[in-house]
Protein backbone atom coordinates (compact mmCIF):
# COMPACT_ATOMS: atom_id res chain seq x y z
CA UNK A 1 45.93 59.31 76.55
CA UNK A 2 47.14 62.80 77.32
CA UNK A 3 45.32 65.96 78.09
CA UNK A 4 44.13 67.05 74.40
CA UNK A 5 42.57 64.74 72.13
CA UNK A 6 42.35 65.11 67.95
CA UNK A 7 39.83 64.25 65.32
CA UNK A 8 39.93 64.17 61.77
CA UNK A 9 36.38 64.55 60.06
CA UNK A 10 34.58 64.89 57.10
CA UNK A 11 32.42 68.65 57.05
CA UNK A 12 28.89 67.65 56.14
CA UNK A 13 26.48 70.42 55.10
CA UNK A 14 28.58 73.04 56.95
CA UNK A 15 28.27 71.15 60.37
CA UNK A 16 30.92 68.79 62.07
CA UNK A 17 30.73 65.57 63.89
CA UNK A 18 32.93 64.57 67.06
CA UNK A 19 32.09 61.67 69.75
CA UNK A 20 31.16 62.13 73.09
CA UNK A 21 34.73 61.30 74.61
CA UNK A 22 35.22 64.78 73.54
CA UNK A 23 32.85 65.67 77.14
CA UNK A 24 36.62 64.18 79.00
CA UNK A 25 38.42 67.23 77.27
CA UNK A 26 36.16 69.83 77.04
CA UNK A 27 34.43 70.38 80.23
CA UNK A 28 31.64 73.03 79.10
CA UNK A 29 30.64 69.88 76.28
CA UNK A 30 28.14 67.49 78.22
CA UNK A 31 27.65 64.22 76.72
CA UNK A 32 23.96 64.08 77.69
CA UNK A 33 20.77 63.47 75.95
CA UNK A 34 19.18 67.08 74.31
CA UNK A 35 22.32 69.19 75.78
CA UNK A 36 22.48 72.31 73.98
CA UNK A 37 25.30 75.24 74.49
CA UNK A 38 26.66 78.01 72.38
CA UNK A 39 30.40 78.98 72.06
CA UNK A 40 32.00 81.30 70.55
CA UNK A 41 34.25 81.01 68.02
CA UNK A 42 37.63 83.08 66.73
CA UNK A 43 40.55 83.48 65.00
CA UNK A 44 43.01 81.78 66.43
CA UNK A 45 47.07 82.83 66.06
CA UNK A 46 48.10 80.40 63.65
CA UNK A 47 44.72 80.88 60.89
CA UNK A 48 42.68 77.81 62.87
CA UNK A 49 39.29 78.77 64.33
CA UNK A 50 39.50 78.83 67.94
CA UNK A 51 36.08 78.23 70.28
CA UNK A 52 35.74 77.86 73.81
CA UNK A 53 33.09 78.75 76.18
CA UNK A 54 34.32 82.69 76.13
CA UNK A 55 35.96 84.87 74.48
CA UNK A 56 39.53 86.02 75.81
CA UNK A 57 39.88 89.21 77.50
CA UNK A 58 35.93 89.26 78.40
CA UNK A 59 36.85 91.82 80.90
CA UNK A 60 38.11 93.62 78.70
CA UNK A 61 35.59 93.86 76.08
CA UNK A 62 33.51 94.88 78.93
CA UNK A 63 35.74 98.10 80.35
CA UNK A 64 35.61 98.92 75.94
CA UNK A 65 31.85 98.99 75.83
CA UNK A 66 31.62 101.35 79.32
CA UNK A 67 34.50 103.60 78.01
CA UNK A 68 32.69 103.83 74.89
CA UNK A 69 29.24 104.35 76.39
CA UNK A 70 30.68 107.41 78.35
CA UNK A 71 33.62 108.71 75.63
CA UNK A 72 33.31 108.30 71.87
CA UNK A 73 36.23 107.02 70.17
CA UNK A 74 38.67 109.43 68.52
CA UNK A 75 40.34 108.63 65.18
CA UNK A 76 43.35 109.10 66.50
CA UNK A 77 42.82 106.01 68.66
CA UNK A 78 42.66 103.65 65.68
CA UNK A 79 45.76 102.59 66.07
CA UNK A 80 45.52 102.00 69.64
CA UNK A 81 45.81 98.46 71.43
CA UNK A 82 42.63 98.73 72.95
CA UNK A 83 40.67 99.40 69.30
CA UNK A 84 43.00 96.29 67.83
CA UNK A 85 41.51 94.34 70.43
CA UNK A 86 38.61 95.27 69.63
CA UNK A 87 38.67 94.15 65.93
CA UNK A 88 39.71 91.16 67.04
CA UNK A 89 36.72 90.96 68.90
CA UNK A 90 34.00 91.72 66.12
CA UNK A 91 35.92 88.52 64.43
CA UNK A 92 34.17 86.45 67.07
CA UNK A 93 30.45 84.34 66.04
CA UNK A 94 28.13 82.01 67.88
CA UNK A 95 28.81 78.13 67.24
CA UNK A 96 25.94 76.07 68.93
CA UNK A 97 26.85 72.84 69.69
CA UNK A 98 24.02 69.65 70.41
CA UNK A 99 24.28 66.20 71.57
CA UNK A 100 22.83 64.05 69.36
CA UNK A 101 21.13 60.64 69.83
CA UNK A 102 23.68 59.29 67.87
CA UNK A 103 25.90 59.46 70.82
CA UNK A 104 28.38 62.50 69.16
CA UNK A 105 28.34 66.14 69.60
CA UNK A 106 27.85 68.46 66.21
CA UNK A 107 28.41 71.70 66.30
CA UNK A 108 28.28 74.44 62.38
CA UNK A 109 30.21 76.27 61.02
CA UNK A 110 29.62 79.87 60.83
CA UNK A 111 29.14 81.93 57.36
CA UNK A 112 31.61 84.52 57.95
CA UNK A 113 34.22 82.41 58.59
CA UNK A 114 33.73 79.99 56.10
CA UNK A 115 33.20 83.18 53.27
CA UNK A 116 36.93 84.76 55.27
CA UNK A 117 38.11 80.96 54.53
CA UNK A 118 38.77 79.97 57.90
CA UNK A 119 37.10 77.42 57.57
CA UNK A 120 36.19 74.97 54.90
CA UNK A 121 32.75 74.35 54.27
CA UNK A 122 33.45 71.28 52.76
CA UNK A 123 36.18 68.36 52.90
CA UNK A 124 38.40 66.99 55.53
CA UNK A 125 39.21 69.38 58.96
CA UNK A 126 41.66 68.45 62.40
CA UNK A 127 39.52 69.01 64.85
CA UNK A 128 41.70 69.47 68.35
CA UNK A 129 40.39 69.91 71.87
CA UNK A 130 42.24 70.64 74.93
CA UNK A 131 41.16 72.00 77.95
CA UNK A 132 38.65 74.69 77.42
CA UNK A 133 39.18 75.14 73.17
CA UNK A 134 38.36 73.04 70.40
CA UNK A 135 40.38 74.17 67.78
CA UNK A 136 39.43 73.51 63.68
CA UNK A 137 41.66 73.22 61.33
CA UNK A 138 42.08 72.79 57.64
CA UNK A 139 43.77 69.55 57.08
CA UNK A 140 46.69 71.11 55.19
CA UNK A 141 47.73 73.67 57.87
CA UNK A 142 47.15 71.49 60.49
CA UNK A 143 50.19 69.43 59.13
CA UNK A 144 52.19 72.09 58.30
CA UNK A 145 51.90 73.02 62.21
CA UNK A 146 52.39 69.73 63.42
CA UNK A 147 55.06 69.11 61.26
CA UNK A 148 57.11 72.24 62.21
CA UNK A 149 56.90 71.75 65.40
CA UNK A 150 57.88 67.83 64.55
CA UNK A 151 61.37 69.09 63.23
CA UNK A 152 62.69 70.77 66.30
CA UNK A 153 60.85 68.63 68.47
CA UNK A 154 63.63 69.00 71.42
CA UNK A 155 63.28 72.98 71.39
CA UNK A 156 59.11 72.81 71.48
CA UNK A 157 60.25 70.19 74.51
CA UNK A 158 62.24 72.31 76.32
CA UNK A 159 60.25 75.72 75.59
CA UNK A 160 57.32 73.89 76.57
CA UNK A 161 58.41 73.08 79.27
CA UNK A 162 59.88 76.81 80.82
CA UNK A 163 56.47 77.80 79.86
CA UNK A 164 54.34 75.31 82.28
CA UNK A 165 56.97 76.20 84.70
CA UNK A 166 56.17 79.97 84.39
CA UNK A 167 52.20 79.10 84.64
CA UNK A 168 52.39 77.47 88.00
């Protein structure tokens, strides 16, 4: 198997179900008996709902709240990077994740995100974990993305590849 893993499930009472081999991706997820975490969950670039153990650019949202403590904004800074960031930012919520005794982890959805229609609070979703991020999404756009990517497969090769070259 390669480094990501995918899971298509049914959304039951707002919550999802995935098995424990999900612990071999994810390495904040611990398959063991009453393990408990919370995520956090976002927007992610193509519509899916993004959550990993952080939120990106914590730093960042960090040097906002001290600049802001000390400096109000300005309206004039609206359309600034730093206050897009931080919209992106209050478009982040809590997911808690469990083990159950079942032997799978579940983690809910949100209500915000499921009122935005990020996610579906009912039916089918691709769930997709690699590395640090489990990814959700709704079954239709997680085709469409696949697919897309299926029909120049030989570019997403080769771009692919320049970019893990870049990384290190």
């Amino acid at each position: 198997m390669g480094p990501s893993r995918l899971w298509l499930r049914t959304v039951e009472q707002f919550r999802v179900r995935i098995p424990a081999e999900a612990a071999e991706v994810v390495p904040w997820l611990k398959a063991t008996a009453g393990f408990q975490t919370e995520a956090v969950g976002f927007l992610g670039p193509h519509g899916q709902f993004m959550i990993s153990n952080e939120l990106p650019g914590a730093t960042t949202v960090a040097a906002i709240q001290q600049t802001l403590a000390r400096t109000e904004m300005l309206p004039v800074e609206a359309a600034s990077t730093w206050a897009k960031f931080a919209r992106f930012t209050a478009m982040s919520w809590p997911v808690n994740f469990s083990f159950e005794k079942t032997g799978r982890f579940a983690f809910g959805f949100p209500e915000d995100p499921r009122e935005l229609e990020i996610l579906s609070p009912t039916g089918r979703v691709a769930v997709y974990a690699v590395n640090r991020v489990l990814e959700v999404w709704k079954m239709d756009a997680w085709f469409t993305h696949v697919r897309t990517a299926a029909e120049d497969i030989t570019q997403v090769i080769a771009t692919a590849e320049a970019e893990l070259r870049s990384r290190g």
